[in-house]
C-alpha atoms as a PDB file:
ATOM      1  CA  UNK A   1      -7.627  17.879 -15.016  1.00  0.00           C
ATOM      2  CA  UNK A   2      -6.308  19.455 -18.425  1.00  0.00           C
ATOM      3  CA  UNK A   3      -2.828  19.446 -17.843  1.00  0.00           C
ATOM      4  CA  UNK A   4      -2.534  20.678 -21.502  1.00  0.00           C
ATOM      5  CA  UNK A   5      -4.215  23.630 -20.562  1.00  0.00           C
ATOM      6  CA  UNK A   6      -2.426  24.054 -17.162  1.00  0.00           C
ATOM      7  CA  UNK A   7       1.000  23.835 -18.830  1.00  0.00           C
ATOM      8  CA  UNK A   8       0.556  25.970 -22.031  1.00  0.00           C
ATOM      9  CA  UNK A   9       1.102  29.268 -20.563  1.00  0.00           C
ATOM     10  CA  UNK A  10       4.480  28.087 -18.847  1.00  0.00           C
ATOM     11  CA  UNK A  11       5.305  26.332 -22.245  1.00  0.00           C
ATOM     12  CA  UNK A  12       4.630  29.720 -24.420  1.00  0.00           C
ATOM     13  CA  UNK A  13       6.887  31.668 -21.390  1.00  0.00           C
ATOM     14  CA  UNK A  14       9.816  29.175 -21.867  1.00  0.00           C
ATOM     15  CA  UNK A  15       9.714  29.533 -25.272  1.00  0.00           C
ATOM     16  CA  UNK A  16       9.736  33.323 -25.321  1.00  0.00           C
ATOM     17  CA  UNK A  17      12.249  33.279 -23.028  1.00  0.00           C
ATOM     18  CA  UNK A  18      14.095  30.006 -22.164  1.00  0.00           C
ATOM     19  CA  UNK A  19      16.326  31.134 -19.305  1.00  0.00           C
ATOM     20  CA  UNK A  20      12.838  31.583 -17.402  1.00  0.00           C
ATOM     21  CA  UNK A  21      12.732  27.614 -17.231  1.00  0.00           C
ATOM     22  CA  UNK A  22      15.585  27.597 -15.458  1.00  0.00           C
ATOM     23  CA  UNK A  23      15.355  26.634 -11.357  1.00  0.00           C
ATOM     24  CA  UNK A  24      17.158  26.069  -8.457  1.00  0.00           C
ATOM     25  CA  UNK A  25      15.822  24.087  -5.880  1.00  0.00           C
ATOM     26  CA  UNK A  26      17.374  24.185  -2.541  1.00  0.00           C
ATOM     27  CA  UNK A  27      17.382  21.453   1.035  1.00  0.00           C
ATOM     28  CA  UNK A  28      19.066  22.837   4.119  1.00  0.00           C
ATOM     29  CA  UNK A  29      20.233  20.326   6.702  1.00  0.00           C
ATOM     30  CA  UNK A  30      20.518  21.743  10.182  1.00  0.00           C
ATOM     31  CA  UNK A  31      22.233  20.273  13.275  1.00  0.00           C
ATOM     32  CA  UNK A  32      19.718  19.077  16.365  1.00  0.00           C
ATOM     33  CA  UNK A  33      20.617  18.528  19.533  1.00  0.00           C
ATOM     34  CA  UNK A  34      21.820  15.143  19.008  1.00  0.00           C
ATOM     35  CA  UNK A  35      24.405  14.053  16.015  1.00  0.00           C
ATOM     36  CA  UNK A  36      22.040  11.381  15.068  1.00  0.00           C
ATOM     37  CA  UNK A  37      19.038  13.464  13.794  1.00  0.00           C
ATOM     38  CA  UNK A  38      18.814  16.703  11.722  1.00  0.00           C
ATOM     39  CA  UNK A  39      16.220  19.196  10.318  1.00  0.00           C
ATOM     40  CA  UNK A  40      15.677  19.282   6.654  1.00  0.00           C
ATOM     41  CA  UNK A  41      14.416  22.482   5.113  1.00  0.00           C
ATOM     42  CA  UNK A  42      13.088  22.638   1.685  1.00  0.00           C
ATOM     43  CA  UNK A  43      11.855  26.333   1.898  1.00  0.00           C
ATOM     44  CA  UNK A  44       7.879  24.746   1.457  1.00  0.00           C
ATOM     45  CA  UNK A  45       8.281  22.547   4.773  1.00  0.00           C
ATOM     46  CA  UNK A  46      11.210  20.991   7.333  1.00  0.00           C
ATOM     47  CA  UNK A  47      11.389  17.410   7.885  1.00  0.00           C
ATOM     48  CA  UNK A  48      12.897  15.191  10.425  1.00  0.00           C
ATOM     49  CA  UNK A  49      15.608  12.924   9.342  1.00  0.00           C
ATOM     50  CA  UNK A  50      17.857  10.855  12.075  1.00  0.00           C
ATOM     51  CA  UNK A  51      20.518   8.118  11.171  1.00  0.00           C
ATOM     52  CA  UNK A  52      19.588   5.069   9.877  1.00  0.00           C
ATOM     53  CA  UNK A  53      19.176   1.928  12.884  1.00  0.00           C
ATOM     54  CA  UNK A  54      21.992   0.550  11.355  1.00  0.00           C
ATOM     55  CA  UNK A  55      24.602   3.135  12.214  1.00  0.00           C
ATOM     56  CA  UNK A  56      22.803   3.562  15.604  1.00  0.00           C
ATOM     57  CA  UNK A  57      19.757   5.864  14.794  1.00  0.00           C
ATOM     58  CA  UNK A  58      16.480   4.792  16.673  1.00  0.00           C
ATOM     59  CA  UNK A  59      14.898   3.297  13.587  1.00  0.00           C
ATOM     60  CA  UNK A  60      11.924   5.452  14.336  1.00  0.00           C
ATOM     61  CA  UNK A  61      12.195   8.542  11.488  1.00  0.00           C
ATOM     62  CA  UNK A  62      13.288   8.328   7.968  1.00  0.00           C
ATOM     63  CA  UNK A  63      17.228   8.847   7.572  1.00  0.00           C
ATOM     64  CA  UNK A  64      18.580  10.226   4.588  1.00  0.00           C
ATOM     65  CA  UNK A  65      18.705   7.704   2.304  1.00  0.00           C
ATOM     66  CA  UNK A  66      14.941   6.781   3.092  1.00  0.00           C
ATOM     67  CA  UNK A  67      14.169  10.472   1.786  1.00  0.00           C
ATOM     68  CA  UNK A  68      16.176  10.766  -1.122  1.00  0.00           C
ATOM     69  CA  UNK A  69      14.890   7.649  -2.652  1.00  0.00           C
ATOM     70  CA  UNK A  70      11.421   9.037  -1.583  1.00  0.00           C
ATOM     71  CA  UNK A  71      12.282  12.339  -3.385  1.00  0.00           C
ATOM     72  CA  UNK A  72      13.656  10.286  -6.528  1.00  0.00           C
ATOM     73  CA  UNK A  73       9.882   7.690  -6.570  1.00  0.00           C
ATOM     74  CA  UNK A  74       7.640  11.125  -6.241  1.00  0.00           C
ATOM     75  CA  UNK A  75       9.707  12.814  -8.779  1.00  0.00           C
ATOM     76  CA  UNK A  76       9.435   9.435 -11.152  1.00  0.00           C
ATOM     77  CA  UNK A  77       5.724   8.753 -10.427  1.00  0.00           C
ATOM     78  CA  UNK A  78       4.543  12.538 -10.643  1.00  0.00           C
ATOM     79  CA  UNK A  79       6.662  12.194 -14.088  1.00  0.00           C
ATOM     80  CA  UNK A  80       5.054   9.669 -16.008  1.00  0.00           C
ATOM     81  CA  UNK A  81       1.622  10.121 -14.566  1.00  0.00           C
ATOM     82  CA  UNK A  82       1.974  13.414 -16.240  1.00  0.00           C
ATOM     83  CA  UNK A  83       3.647  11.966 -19.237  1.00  0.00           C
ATOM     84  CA  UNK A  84       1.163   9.359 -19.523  1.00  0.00           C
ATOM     85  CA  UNK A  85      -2.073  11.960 -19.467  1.00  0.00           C
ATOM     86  CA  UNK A  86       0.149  13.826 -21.807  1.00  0.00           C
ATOM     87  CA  UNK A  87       0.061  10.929 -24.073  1.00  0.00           C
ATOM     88  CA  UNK A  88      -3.667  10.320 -23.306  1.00  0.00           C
ATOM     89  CA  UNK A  89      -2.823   6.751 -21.769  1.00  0.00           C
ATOM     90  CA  UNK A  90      -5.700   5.913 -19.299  1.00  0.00           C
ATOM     91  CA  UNK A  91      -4.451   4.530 -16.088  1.00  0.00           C
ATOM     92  CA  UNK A  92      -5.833   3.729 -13.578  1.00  0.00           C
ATOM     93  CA  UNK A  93      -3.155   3.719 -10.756  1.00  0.00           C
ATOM     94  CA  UNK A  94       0.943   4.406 -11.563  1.00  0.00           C
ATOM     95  CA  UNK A  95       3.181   3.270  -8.611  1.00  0.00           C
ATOM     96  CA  UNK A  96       7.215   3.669  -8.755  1.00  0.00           C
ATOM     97  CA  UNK A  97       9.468   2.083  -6.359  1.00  0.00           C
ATOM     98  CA  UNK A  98      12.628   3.005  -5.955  1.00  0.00           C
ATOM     99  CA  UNK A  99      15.262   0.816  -4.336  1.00  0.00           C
ATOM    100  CA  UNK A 100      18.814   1.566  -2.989  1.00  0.00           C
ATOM    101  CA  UNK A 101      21.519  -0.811  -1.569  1.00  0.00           C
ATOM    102  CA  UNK A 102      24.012   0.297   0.803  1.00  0.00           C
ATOM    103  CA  UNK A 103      26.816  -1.643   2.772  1.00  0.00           C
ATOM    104  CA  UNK A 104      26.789   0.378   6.233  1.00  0.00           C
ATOM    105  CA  UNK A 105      30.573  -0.494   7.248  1.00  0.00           C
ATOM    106  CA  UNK A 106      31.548   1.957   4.649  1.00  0.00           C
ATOM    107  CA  UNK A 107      29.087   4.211   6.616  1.00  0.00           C
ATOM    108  CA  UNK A 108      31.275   3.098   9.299  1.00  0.00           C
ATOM    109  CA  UNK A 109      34.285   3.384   8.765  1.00  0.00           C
ATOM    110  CA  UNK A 110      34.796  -1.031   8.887  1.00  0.00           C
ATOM    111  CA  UNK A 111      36.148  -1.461   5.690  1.00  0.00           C
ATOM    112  CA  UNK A 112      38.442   0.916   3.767  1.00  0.00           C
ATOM    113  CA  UNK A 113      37.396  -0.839   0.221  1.00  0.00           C
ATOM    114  CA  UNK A 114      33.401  -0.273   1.048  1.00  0.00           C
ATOM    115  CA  UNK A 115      32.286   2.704   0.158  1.00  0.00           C
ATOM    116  CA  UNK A 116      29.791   5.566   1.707  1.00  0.00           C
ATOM    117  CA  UNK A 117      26.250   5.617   0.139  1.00  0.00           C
ATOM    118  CA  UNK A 118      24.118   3.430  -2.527  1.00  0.00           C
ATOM    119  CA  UNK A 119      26.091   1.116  -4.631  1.00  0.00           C
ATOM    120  CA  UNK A 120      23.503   0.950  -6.835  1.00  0.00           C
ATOM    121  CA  UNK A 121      19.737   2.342  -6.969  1.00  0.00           C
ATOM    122  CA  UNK A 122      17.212   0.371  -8.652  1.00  0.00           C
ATOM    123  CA  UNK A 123      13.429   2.197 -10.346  1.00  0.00           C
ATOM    124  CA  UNK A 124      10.410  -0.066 -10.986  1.00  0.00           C
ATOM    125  CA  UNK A 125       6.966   1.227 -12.788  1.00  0.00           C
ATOM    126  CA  UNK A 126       4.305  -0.322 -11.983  1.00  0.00           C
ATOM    127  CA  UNK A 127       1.449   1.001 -14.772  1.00  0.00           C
ATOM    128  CA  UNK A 128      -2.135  -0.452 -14.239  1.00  0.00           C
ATOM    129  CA  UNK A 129      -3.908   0.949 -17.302  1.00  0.00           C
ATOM    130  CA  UNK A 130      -6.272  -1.840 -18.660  1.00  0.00           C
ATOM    131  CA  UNK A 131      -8.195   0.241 -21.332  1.00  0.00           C
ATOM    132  CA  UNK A 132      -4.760   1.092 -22.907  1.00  0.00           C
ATOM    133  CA  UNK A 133      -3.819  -0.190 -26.042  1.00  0.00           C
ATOM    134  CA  UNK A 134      -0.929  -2.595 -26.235  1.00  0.00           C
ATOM    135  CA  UNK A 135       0.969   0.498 -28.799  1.00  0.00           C
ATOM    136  CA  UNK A 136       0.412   2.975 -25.950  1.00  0.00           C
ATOM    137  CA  UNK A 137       1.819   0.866 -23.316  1.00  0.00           C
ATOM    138  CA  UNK A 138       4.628   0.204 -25.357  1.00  0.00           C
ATOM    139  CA  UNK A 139       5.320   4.364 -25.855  1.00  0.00           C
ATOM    140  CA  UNK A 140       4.736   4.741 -22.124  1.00  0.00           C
ATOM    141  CA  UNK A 141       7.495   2.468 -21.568  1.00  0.00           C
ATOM    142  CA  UNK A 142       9.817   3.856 -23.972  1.00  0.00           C
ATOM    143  CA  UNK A 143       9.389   7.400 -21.903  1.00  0.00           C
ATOM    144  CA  UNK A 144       9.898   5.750 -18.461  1.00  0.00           C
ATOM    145  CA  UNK A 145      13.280   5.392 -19.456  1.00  0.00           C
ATOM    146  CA  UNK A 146      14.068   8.553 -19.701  1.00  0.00           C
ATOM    147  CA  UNK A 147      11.983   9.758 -16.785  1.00  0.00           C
ATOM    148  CA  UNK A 148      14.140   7.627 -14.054  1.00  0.00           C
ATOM    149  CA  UNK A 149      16.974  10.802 -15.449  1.00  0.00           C
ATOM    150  CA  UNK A 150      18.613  10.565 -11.994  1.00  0.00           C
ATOM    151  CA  UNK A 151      20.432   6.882 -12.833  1.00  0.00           C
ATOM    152  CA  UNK A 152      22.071   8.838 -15.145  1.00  0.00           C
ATOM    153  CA  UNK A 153      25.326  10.605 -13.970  1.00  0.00           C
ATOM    154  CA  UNK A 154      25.062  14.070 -13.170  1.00  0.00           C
ATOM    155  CA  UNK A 155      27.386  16.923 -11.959  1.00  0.00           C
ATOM    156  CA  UNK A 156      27.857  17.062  -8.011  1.00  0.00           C
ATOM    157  CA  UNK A 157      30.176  19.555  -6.655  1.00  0.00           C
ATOM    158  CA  UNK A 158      31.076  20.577  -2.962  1.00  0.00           C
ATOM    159  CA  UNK A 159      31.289  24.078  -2.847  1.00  0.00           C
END
């Protein structure tokens, strides 16, 4: 695939006209009939999410934290495999995990000094590209730094 080719017209377009490249990209969540599971739209499909075994979900679906560090490896892996074609690095497989630790009695309500949500999210490229040169390895690594963007603060509001 020539993603050089694929991408120039979009390039030229955000050039000409840079507010173009702007997005929004929306998820609904939607009440079931239970409070332990919920419908996630993202306009393209609707998944299934329930609560996590832990805080009494089934342990059969993904809850919410497995799909938003599922959304943060696919947007990480799709990155630097583009990236690395971009670069003309030959892989042959690129794998990104993405790991999150929680302490559930913040979840429930135990503990007043525990807080709700990851405590800390961890991203780790795995690169299997042995026909690349040691001094393109070493650029791809200096980008993957900047492609695992979402450890980096960003503005959240509740509107």
């Amino acid at each position: 695939m020539d993603i050089r080719s694929l991408q120039r017209p979009l390039k030229e377009q955000y050039r000409r006209d840079p507010s173009s490249s702007r997005i929004t990209l929306t998820a609904t969540g939607s009440e079931t009939a239970t409070p332990m599971t919920c419908s996630v739209d993202i306009g393209r499909a609707i998944y299934q999410a329930e609560a996590h075994k832990g805080v009494g979900g089934t342990g059969t679906a993904a809850c919410s934290g497995d799909l938003l560090l599922g959304a943060l490896a696919a947007c990480a892996q799709i990155t630097c495999q583009l990236v690395a074609t971009a670069m003309g690095v030959p892989t042959q497989q690129i794998e990104v995990t993405v790991s999150g630790d929680l302490d559930l009695q913040g979840t429930l309500g135990l503990a007043k000094d525990v807080p709700v949500g990851f405590e800390g999210i961890r991203v780790q490229f795995n690169v299997d590209a042995p026909q690349a040169t040691p001094e393109q390895l070493r650029a791809l690594q200096e980008k993957q730094s900047s492609i695992a963007w979402f450890c980096k603060p960003c503005n959240v509001c509740q509107e």
